[in-house]
C-alpha atoms as a PDB file:
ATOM      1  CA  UNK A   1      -0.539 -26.567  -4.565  1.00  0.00           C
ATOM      2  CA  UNK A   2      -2.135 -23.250  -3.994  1.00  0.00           C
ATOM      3  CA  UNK A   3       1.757 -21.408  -4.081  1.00  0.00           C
ATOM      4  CA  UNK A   4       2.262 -22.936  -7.513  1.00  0.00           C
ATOM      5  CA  UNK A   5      -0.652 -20.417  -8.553  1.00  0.00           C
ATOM      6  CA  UNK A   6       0.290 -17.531 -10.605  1.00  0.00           C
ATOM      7  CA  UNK A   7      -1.988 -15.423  -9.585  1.00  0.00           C
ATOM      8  CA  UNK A   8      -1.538 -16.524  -5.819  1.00  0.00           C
ATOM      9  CA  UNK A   9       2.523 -16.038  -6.162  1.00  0.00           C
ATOM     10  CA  UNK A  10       1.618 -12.372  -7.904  1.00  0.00           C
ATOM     11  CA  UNK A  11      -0.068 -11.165  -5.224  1.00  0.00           C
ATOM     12  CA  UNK A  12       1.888 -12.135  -2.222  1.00  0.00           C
ATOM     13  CA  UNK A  13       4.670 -10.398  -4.587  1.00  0.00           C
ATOM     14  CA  UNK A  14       2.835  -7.278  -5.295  1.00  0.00           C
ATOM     15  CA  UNK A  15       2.093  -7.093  -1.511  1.00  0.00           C
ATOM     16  CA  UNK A  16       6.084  -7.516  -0.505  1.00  0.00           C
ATOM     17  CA  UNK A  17       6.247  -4.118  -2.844  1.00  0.00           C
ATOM     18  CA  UNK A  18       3.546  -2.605  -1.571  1.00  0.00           C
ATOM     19  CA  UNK A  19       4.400  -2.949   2.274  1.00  0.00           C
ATOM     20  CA  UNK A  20       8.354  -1.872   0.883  1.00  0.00           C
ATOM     21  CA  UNK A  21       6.325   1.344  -1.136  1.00  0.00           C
ATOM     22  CA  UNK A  22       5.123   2.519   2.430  1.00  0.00           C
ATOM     23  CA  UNK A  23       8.385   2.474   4.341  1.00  0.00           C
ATOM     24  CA  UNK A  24       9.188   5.655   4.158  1.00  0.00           C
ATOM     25  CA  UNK A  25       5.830   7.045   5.208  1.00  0.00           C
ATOM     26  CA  UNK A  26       5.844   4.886   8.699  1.00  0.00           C
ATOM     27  CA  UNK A  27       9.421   5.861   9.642  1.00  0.00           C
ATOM     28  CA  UNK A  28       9.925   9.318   8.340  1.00  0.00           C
ATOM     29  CA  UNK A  29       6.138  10.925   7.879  1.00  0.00           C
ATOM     30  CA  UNK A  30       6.091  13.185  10.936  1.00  0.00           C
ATOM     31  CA  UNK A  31       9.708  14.185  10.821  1.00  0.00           C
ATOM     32  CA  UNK A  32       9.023  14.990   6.627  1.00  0.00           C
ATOM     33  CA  UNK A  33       5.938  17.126   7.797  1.00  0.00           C
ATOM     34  CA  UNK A  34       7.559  18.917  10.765  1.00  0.00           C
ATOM     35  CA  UNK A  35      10.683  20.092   8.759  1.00  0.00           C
ATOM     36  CA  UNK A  36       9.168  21.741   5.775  1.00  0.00           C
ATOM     37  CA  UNK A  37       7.143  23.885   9.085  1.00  0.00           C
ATOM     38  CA  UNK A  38       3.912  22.269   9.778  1.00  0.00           C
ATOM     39  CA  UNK A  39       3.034  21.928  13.382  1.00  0.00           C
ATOM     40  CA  UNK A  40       2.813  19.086  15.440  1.00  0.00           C
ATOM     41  CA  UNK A  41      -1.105  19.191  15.661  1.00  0.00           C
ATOM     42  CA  UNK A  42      -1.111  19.696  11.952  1.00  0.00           C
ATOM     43  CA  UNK A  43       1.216  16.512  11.725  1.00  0.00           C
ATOM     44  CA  UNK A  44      -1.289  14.535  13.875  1.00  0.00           C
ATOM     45  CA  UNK A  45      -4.555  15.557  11.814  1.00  0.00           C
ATOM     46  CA  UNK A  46      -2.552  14.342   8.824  1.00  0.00           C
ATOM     47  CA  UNK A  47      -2.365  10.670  10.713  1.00  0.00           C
ATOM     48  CA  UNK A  48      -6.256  10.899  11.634  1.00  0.00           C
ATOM     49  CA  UNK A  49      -7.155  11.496   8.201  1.00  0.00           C
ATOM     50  CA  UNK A  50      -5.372   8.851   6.571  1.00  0.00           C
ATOM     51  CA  UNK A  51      -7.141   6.288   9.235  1.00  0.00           C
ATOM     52  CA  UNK A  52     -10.629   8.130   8.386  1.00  0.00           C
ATOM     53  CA  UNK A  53      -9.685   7.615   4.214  1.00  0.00           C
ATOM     54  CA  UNK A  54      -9.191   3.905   5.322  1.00  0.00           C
ATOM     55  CA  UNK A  55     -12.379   3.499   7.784  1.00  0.00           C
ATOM     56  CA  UNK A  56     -14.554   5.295   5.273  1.00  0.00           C
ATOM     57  CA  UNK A  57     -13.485   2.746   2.446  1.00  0.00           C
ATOM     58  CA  UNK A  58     -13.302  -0.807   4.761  1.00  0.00           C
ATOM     59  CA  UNK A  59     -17.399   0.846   5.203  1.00  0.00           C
ATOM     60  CA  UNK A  60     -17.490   0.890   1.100  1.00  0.00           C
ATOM     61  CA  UNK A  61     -16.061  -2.490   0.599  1.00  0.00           C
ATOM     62  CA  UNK A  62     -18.921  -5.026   0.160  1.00  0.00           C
ATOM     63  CA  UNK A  63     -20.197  -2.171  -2.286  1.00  0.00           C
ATOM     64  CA  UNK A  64     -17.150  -2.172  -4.220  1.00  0.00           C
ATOM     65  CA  UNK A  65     -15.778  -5.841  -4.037  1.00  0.00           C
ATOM     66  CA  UNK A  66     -19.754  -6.661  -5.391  1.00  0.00           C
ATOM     67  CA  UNK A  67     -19.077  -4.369  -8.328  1.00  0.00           C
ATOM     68  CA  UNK A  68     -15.595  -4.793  -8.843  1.00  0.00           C
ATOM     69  CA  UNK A  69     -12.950  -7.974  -9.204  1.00  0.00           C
ATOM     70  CA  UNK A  70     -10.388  -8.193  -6.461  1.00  0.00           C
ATOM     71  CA  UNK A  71      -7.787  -7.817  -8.893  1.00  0.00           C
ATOM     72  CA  UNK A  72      -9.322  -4.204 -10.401  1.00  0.00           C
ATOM     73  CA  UNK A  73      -9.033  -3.274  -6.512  1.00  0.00           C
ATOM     74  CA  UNK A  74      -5.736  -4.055  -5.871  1.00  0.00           C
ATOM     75  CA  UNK A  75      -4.296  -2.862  -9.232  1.00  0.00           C
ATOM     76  CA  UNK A  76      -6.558   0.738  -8.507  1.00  0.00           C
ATOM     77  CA  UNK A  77      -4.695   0.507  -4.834  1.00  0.00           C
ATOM     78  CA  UNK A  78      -1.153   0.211  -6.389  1.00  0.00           C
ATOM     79  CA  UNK A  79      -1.685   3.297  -9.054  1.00  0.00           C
ATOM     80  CA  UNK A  80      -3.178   5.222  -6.120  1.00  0.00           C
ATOM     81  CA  UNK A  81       0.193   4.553  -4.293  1.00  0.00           C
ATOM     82  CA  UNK A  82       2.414   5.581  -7.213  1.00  0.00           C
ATOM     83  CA  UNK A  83       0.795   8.723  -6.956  1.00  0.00           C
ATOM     84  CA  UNK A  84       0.646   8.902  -3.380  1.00  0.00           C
ATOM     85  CA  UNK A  85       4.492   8.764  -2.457  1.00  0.00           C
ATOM     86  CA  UNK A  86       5.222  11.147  -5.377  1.00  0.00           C
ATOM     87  CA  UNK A  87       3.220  13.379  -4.173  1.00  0.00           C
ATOM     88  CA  UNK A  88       4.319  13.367  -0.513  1.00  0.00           C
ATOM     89  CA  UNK A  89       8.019  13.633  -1.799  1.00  0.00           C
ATOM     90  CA  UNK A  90       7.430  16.314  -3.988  1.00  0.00           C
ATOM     91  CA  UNK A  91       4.319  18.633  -3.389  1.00  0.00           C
ATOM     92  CA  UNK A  92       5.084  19.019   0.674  1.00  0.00           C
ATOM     93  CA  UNK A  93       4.785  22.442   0.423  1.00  0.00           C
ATOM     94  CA  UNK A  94       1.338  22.419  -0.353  1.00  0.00           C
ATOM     95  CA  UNK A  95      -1.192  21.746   2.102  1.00  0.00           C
ATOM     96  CA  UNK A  96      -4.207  20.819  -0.563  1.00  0.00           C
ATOM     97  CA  UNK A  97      -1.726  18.025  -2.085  1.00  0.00           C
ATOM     98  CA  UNK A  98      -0.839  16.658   1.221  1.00  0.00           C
ATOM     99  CA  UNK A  99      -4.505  16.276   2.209  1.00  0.00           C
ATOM    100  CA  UNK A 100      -5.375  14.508  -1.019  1.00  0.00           C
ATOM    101  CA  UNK A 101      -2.580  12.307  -0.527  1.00  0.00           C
ATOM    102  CA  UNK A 102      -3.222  11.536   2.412  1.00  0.00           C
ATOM    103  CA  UNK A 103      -7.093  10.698   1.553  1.00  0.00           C
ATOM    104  CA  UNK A 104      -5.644   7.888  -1.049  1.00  0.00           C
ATOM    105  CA  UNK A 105      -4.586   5.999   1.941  1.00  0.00           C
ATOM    106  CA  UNK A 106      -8.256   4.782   1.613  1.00  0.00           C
ATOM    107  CA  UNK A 107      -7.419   3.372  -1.211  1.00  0.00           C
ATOM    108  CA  UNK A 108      -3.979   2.540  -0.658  1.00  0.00           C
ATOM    109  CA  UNK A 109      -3.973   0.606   2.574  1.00  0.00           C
ATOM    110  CA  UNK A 110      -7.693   0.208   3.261  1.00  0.00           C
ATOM    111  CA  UNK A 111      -8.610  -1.216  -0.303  1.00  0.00           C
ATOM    112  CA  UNK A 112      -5.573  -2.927  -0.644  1.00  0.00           C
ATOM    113  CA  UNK A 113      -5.692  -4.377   2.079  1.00  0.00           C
ATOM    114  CA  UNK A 114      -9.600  -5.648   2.122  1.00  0.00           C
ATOM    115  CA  UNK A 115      -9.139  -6.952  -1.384  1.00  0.00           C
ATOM    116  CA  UNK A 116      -5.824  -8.556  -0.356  1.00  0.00           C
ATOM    117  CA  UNK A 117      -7.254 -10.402   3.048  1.00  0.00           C
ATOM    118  CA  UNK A 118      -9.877 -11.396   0.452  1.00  0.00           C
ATOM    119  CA  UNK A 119      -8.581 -13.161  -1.885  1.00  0.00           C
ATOM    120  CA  UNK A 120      -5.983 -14.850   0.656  1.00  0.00           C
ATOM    121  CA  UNK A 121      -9.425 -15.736   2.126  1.00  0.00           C
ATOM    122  CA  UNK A 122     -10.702 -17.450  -0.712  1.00  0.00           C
ATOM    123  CA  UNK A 123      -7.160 -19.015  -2.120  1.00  0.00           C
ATOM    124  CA  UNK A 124      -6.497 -20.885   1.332  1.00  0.00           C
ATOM    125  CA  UNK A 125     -10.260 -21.949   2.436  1.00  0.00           C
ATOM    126  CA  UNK A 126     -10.804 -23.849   6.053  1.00  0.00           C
ATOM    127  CA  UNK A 127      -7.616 -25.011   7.791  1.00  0.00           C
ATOM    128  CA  UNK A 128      -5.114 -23.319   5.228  1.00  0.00           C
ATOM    129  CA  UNK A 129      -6.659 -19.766   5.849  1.00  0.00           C
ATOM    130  CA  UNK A 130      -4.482 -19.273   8.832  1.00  0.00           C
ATOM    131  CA  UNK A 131      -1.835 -20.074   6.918  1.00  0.00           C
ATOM    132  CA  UNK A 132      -2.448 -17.563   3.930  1.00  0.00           C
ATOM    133  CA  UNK A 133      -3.119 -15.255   6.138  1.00  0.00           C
ATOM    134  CA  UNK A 134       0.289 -15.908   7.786  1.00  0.00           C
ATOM    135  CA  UNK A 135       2.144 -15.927   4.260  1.00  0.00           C
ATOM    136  CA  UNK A 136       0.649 -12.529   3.543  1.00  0.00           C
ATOM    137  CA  UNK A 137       1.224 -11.115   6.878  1.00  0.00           C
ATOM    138  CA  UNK A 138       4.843 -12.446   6.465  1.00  0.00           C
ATOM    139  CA  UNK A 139       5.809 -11.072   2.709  1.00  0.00           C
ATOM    140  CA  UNK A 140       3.953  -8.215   3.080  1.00  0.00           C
ATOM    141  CA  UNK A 141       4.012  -6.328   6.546  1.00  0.00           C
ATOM    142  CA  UNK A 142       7.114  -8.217   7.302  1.00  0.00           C
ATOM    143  CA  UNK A 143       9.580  -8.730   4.940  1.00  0.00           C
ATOM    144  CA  UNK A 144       8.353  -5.904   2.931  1.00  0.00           C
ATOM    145  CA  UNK A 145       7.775  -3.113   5.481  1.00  0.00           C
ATOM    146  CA  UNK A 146      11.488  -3.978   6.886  1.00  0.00           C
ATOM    147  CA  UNK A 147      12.981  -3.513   3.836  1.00  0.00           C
ATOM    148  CA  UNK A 148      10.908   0.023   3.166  1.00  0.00           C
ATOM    149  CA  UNK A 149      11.918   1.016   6.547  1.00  0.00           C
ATOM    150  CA  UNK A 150      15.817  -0.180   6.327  1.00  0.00           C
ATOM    151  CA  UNK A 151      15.974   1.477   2.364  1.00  0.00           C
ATOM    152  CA  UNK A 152      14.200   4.478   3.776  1.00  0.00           C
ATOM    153  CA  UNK A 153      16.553   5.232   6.763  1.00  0.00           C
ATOM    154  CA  UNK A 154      19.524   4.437   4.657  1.00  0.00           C
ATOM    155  CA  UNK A 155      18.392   7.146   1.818  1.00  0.00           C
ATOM    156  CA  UNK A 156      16.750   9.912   3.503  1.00  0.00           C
ATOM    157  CA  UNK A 157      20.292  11.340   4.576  1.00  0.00           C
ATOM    158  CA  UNK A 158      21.566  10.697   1.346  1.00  0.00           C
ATOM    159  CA  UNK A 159      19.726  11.272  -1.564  1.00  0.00           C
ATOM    160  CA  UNK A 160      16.759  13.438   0.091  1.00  0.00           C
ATOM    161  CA  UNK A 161      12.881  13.153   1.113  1.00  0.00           C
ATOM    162  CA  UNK A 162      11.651  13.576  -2.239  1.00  0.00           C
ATOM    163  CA  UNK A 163      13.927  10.789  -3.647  1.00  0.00           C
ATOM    164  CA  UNK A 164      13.371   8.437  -0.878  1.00  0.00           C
ATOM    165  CA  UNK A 165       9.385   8.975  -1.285  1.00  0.00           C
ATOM    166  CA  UNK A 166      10.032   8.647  -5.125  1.00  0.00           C
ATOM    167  CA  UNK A 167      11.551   5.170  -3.982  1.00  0.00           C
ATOM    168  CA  UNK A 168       8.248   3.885  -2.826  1.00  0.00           C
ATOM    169  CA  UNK A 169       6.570   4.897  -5.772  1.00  0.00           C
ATOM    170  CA  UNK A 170       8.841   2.867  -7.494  1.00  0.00           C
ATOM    171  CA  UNK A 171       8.037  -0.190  -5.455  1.00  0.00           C
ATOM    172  CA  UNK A 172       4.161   0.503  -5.412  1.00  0.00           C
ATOM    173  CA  UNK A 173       5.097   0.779  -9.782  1.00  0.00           C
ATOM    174  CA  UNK A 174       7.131  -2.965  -9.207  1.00  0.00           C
ATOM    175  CA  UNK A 175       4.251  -3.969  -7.327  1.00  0.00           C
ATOM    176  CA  UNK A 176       1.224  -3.056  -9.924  1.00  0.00           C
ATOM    177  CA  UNK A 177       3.040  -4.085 -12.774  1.00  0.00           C
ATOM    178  CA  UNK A 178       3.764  -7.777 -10.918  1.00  0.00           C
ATOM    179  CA  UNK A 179       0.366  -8.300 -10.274  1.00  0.00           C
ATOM    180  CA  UNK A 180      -1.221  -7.261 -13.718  1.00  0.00           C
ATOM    181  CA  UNK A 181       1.560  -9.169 -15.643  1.00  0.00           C
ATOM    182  CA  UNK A 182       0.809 -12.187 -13.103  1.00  0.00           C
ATOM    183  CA  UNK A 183      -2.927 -12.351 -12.417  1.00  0.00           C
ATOM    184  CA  UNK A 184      -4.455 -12.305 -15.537  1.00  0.00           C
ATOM    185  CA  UNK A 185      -8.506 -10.987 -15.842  1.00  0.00           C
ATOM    186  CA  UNK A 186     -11.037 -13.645 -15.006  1.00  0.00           C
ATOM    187  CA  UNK A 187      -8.395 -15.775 -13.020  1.00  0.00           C
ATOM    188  CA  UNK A 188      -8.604 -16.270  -9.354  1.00  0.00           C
ATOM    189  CA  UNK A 189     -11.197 -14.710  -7.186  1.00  0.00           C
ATOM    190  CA  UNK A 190     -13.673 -12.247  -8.755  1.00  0.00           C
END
């Protein structure tokens, strides 16, 4: 009953292209970093701020999911990561891009994933919670991050860092457009 939900089918699909948008970043990050000549202690600041961006909004979520719906969340989180990969592909010569970049990782895994957990929340209540839960884990992180990670290893070589990063903005684009054309405003949780 619940998977026959449009708006429950478009976000398990946005999430698939979200976890796919970030493949690249997980596999090839570092190595992107170290050969356009930053150092290695450069490369793990980089890391740490991306997981303070994300700490900093999971503290600024009650704020935001009181003021915002779920769905304006998510669909901020997606445009962020459009943004995000381009910019990692393209501006890696400048340090000042790379740190704002790296700061939308607040909004494009922290956010997205507090309003996603959130809504699986409240679409599979009591006993089926484990199994949304398990559903998201399972399109998203799973089926979606292997398929990042597999496109991303099979592209860097060929057509270049900058392409392959312009790949997951592609998929964070499939993903934003598949959940605003299938969760419509004032549908779902709020």
């Amino acid at each position: 009953e619940t998977l026959r939900r449009p708006e429950v089918r478009a976000l398990l699909g946005a999430c698939f292209f979200m976890s796919a948008a970030h493949g690249a970043l997980y596999v090839f990050y570092s190595i992107h970093l170290v050969d356009h000549g930053y150092g290695k202690a450069l490369v793990g600041w980089m890391w740490t701020l991306g997981v303070l961006a994300e700490i900093v909004v999971f503290l600024f979520m009650p704020r935001l999911m009181r003021r915002y719906t779920l769905r304006a969340i998510l669909l901020f989180a997606f445009a962020a990561a459009v943004l995000r990969f381009v910019l990692i592909g393209w501006g890696v010569d400048s340090l000042a891009v790379l740190v704002f970049a790296q700061l939308l990782h607040g909004a494009t895994f922290g956010a997205y994933h507090a309003a996603a957990i959130a809504a699986v929340n409240l679409w599979f209540p009591g006993k089926l919670q484990s199994r949304g839960q398990a559903l998201y884990g399972s399109i998203s992180f799973g089926a979606g991050g292997m398929l990042g990670g597999l496109l991303s290893g099979l592209t860097w070589d060929v057509i270049g860092p900058a392409w392959t990063y312009t790949v997951g903005s592609l998929f964070a684009l499939a993903g934003l457009l598949w959940l605003y054309r299938g969760w419509h405003p004032g549908v779902g949780p709020n």
